[in-house]
N, C-alpha and C. Protein backbone atom coordinates (compact mmCIF):
# COMPACT_ATOMS: atom_id res chain seq x y z
N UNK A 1 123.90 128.91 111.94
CA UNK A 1 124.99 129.79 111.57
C UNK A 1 126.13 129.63 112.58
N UNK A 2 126.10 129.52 113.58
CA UNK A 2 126.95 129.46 114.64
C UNK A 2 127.81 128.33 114.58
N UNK A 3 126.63 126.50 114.46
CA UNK A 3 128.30 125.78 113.98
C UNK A 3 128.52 125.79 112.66
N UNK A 4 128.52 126.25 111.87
CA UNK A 4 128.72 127.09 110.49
C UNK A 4 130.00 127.58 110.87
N UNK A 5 129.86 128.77 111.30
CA UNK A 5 131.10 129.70 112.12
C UNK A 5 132.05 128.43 112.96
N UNK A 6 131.54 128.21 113.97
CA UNK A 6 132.56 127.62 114.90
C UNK A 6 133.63 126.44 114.46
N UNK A 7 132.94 125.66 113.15
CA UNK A 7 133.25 125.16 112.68
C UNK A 7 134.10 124.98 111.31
N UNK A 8 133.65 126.67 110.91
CA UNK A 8 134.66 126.80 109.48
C UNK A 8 133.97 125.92 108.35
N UNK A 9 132.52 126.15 108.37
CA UNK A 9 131.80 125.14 107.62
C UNK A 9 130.86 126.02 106.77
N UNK A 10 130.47 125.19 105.30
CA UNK A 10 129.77 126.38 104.52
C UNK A 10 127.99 125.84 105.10
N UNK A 11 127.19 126.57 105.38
CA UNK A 11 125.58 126.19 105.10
C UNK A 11 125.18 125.88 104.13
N UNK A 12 124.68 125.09 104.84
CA UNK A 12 124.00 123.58 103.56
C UNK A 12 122.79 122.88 104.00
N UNK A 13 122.33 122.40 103.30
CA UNK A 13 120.80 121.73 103.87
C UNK A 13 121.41 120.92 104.70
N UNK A 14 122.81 119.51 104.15
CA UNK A 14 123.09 118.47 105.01
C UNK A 14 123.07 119.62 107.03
N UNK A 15 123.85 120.34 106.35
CA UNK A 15 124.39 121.01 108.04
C UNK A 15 123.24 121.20 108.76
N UNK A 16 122.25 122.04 107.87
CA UNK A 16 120.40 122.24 108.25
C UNK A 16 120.25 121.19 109.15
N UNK A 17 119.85 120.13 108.42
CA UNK A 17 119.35 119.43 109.01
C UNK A 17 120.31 118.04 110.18
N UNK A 18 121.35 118.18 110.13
CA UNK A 18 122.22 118.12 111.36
C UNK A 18 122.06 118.82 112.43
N UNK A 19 122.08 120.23 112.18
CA UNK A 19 121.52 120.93 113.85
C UNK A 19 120.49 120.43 113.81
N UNK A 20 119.08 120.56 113.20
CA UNK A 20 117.99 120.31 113.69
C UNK A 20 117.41 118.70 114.24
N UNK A 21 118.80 117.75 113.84
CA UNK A 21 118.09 116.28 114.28
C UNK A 21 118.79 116.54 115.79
N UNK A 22 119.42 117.84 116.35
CA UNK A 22 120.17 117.75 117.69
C UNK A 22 119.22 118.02 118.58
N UNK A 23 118.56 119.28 117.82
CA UNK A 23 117.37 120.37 118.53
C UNK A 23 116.64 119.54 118.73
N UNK A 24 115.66 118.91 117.57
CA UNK A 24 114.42 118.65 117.39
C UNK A 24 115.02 117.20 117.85
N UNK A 25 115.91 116.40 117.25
CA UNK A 25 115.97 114.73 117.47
C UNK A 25 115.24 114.04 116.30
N UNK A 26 115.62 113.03 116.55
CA UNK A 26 115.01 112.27 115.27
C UNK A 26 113.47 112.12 115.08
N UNK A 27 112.66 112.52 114.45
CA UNK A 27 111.06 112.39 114.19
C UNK A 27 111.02 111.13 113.49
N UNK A 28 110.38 110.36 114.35
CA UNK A 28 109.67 108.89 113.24
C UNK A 28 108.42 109.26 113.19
N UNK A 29 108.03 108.62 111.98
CA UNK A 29 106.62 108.55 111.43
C UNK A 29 106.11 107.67 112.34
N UNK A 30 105.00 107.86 112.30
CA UNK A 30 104.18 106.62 113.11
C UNK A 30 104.08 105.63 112.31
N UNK A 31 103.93 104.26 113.29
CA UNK A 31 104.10 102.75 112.09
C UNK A 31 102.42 102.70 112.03
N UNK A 32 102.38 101.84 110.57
CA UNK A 32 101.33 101.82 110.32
C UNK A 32 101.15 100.31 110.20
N UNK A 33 99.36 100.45 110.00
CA UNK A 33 99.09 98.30 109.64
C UNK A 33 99.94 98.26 108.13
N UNK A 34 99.89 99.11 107.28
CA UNK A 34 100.05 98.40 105.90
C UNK A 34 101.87 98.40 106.20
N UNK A 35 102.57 99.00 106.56
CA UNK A 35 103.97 98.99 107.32
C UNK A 35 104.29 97.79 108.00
N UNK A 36 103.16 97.23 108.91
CA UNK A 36 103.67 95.84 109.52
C UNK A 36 103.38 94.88 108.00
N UNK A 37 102.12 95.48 108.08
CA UNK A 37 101.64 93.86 106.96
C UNK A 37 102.77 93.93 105.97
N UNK A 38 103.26 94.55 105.26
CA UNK A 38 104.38 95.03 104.21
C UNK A 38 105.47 93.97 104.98
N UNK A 39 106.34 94.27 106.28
CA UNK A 39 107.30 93.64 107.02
C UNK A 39 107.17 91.86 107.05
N UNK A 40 105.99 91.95 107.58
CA UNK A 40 105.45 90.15 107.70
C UNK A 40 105.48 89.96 106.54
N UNK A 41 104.72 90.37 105.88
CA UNK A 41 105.06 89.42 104.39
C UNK A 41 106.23 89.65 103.87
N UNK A 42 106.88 90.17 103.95
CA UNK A 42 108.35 90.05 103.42
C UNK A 42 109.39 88.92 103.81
N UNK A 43 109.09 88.94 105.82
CA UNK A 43 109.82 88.24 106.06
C UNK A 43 109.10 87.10 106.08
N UNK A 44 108.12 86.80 105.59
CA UNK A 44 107.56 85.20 105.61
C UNK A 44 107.57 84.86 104.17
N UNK A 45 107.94 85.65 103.22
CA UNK A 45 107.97 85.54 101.58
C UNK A 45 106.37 85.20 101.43
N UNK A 46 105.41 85.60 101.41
CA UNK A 46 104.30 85.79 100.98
C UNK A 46 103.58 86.93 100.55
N UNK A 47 102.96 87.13 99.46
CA UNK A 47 102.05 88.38 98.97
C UNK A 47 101.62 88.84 99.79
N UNK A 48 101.66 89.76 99.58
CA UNK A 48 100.78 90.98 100.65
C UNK A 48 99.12 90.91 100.86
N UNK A 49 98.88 90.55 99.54
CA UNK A 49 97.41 90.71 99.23
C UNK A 49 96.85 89.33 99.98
N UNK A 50 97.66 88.34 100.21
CA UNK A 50 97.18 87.58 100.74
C UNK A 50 96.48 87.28 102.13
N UNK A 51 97.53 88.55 102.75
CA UNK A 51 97.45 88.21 104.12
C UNK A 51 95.88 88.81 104.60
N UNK A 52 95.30 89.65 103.27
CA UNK A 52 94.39 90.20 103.63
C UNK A 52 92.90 89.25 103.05
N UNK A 53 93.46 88.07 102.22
CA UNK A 53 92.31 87.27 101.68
C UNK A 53 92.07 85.75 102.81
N UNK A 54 91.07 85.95 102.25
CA UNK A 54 90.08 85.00 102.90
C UNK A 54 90.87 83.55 103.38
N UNK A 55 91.92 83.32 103.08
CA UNK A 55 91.99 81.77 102.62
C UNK A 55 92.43 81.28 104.26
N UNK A 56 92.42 79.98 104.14
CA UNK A 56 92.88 79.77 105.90
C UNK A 56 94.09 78.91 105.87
N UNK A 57 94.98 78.89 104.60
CA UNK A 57 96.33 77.97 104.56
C UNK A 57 96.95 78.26 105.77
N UNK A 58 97.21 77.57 106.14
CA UNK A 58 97.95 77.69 107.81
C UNK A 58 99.30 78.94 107.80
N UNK A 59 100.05 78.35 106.65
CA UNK A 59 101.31 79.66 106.91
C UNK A 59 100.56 81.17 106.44
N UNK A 60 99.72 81.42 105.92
CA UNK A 60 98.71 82.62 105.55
C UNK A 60 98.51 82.97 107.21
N UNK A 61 97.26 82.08 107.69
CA UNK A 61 97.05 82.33 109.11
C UNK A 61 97.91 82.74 109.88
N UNK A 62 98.86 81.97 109.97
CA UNK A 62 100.03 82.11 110.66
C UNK A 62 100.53 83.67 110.87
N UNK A 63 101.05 83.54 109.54
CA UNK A 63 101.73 85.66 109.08
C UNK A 63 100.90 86.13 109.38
N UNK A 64 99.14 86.27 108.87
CA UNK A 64 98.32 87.01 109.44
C UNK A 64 98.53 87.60 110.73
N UNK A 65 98.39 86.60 111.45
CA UNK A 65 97.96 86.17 112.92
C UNK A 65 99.18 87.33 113.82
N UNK A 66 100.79 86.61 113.13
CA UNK A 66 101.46 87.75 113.72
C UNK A 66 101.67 88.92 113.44
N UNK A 67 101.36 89.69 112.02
CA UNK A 67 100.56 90.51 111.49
C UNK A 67 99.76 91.72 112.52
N UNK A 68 98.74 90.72 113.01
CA UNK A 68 97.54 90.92 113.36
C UNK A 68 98.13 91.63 114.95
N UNK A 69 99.01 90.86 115.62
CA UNK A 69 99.49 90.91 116.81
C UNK A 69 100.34 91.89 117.04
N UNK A 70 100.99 92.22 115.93
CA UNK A 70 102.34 93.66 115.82
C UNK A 70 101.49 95.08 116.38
N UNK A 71 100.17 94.57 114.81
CA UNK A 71 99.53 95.90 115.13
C UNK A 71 98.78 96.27 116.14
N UNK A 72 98.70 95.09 116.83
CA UNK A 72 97.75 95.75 118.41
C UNK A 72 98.88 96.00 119.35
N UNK A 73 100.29 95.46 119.58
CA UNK A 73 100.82 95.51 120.19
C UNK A 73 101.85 97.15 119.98
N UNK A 74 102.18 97.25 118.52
CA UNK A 74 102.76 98.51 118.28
C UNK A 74 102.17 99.87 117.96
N UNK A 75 100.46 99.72 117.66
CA UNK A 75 99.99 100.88 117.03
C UNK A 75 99.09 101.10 118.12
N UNK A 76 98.70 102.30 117.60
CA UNK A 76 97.48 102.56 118.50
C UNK A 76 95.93 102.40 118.05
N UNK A 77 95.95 101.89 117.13
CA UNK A 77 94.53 101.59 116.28
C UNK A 77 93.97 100.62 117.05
N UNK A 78 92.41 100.99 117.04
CA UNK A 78 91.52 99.85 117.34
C UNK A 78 91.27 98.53 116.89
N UNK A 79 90.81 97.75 117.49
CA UNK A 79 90.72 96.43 116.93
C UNK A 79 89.78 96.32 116.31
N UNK A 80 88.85 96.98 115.81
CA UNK A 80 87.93 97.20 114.85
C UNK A 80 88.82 97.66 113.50
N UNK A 81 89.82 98.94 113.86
CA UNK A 81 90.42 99.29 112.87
C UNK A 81 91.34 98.10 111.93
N UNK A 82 92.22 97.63 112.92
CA UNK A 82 92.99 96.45 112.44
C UNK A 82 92.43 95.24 111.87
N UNK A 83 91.05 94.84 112.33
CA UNK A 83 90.52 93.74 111.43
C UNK A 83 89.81 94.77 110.16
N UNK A 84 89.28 96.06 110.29
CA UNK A 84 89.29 96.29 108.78
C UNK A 84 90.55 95.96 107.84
N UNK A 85 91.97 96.24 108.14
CA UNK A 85 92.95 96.41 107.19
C UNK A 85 93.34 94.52 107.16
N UNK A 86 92.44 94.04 107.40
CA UNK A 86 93.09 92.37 107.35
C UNK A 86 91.73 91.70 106.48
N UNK A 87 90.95 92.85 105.31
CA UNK A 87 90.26 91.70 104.87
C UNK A 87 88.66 92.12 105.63
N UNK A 88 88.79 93.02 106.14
CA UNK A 88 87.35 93.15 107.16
C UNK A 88 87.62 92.50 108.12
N UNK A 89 87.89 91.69 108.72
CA UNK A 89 87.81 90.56 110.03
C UNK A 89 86.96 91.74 111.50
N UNK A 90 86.39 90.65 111.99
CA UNK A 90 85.72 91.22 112.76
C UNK A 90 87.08 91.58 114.07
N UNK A 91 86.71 92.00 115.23
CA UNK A 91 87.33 92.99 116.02
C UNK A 91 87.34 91.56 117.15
N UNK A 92 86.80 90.42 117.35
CA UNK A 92 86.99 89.46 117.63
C UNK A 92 88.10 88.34 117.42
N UNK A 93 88.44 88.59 115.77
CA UNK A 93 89.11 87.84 114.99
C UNK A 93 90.72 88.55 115.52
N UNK A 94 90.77 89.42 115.55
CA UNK A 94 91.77 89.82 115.86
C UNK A 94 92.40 89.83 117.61
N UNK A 95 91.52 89.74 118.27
CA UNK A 95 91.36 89.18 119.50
C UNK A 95 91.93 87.53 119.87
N UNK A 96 91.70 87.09 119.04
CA UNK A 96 91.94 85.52 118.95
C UNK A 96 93.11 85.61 118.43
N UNK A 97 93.78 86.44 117.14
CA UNK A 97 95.25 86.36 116.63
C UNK A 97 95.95 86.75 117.54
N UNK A 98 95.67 87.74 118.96
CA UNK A 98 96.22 88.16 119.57
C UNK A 98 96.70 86.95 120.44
N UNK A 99 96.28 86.83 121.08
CA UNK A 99 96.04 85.44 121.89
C UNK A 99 97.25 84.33 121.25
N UNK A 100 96.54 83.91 120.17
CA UNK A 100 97.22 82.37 119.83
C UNK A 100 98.50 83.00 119.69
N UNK A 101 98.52 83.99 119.26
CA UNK A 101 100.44 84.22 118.96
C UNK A 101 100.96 84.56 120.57
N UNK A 102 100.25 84.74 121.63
CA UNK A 102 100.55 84.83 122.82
C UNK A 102 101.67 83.40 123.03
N UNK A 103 99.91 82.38 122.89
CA UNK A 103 100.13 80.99 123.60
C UNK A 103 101.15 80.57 122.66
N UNK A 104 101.45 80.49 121.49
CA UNK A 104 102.41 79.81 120.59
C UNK A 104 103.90 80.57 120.82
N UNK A 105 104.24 81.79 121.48
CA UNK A 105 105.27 81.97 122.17
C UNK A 105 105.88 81.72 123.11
N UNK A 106 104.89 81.40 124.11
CA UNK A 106 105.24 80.76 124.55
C UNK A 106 105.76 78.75 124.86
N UNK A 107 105.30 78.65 124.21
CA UNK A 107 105.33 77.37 123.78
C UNK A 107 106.13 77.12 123.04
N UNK A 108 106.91 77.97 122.27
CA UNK A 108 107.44 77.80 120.94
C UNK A 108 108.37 78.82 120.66
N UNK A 109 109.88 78.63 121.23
CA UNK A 109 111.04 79.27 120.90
C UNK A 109 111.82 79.92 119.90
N UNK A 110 111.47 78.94 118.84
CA UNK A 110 111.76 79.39 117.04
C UNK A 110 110.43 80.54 116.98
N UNK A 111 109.13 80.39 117.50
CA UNK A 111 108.05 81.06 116.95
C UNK A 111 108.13 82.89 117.35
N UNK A 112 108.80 82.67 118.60
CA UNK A 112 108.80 83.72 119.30
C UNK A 112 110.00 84.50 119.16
N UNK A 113 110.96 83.93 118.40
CA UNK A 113 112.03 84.56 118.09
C UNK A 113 111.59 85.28 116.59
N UNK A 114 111.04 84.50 116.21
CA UNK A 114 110.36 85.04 114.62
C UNK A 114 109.60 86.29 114.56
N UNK A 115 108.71 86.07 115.72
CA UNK A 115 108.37 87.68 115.86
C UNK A 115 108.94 88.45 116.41
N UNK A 116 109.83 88.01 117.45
CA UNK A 116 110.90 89.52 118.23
C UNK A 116 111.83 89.86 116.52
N UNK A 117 112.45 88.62 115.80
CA UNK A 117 112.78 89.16 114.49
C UNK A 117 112.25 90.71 113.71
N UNK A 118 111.37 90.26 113.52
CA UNK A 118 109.78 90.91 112.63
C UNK A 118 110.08 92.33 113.77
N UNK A 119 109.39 92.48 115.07
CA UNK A 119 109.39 93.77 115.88
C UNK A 119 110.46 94.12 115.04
N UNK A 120 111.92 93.74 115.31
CA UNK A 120 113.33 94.56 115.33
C UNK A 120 113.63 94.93 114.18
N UNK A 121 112.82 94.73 112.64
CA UNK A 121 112.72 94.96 111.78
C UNK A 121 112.51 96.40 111.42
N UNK A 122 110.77 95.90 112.49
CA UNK A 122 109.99 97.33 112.34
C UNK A 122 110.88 98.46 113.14
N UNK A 123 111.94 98.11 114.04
CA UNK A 123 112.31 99.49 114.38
C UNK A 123 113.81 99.79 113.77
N UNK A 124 114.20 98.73 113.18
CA UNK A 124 115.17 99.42 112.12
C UNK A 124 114.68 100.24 111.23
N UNK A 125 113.11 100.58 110.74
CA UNK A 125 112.89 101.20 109.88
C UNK A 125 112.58 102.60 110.58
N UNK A 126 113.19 102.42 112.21
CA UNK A 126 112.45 103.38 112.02
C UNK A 126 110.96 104.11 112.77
N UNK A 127 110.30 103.16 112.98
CA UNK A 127 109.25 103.36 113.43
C UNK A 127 108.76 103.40 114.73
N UNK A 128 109.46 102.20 115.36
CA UNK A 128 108.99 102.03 116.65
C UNK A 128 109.90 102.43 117.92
């Protein structure tokens, strides 16, 4: 009510919720695996459903893999949790995606830009 008043402004939800992103600040949702996996496959143009099937085509692996790496690096889920949402994979498997997308960043300038890409995605939405 007050910048209502101070302002010569009528109350309105928009105004509502203008004071309250001042008070409160912006609330993000927490990011989720199906949120990254959703992101990677978008930006790698591959099905979603894929990233969670069995197959071992290298660019599959690949997205997986950095996939696999977002969500240990951005969420707080276990690595038990995260190889459930990839297909079951064991809590090992995801251990190893962690890794190779380590070593292939380093090694690999285009690769590592692809995933800082992918991160900056996830926090345009928002999330991170």
């Amino acid at each position: 009510m007050a910048k209502a008043s101070l302002e010569g402004r009528e109350i309105t939800v928009d105004l509502a919720r203008e004071v309250l992103k001042v008070v409160v600040g912006d609330v993000k949702s927490p990011l989720t695996i199906e949120t990254i996996q959703r992101t990677v496959c978008d930006y790698f143009s591959i099905p979603e459903d894929l990233i969670r099937a069995k197959t071992r085509k290298q660019e599959i692996v690949s997205a997986r893999q950095v996939a696999m790496y977002l969500a240990k690096e951005l969420t707080n889920c276990s690595l038990k949790t995260i190889g459930l949402h990839f297909g079951g994979r064991d809590h090992s498997t995801v251990i190893h995606a962690y890794q190779s997308v380590e070593d292939q960043m380093r090694i690999d300038q285009k690769y590592q830009a692809n995933v800082q890409q992918i991160r900056r995605r996830l926090q345009m939405l928002g999330h991170v």
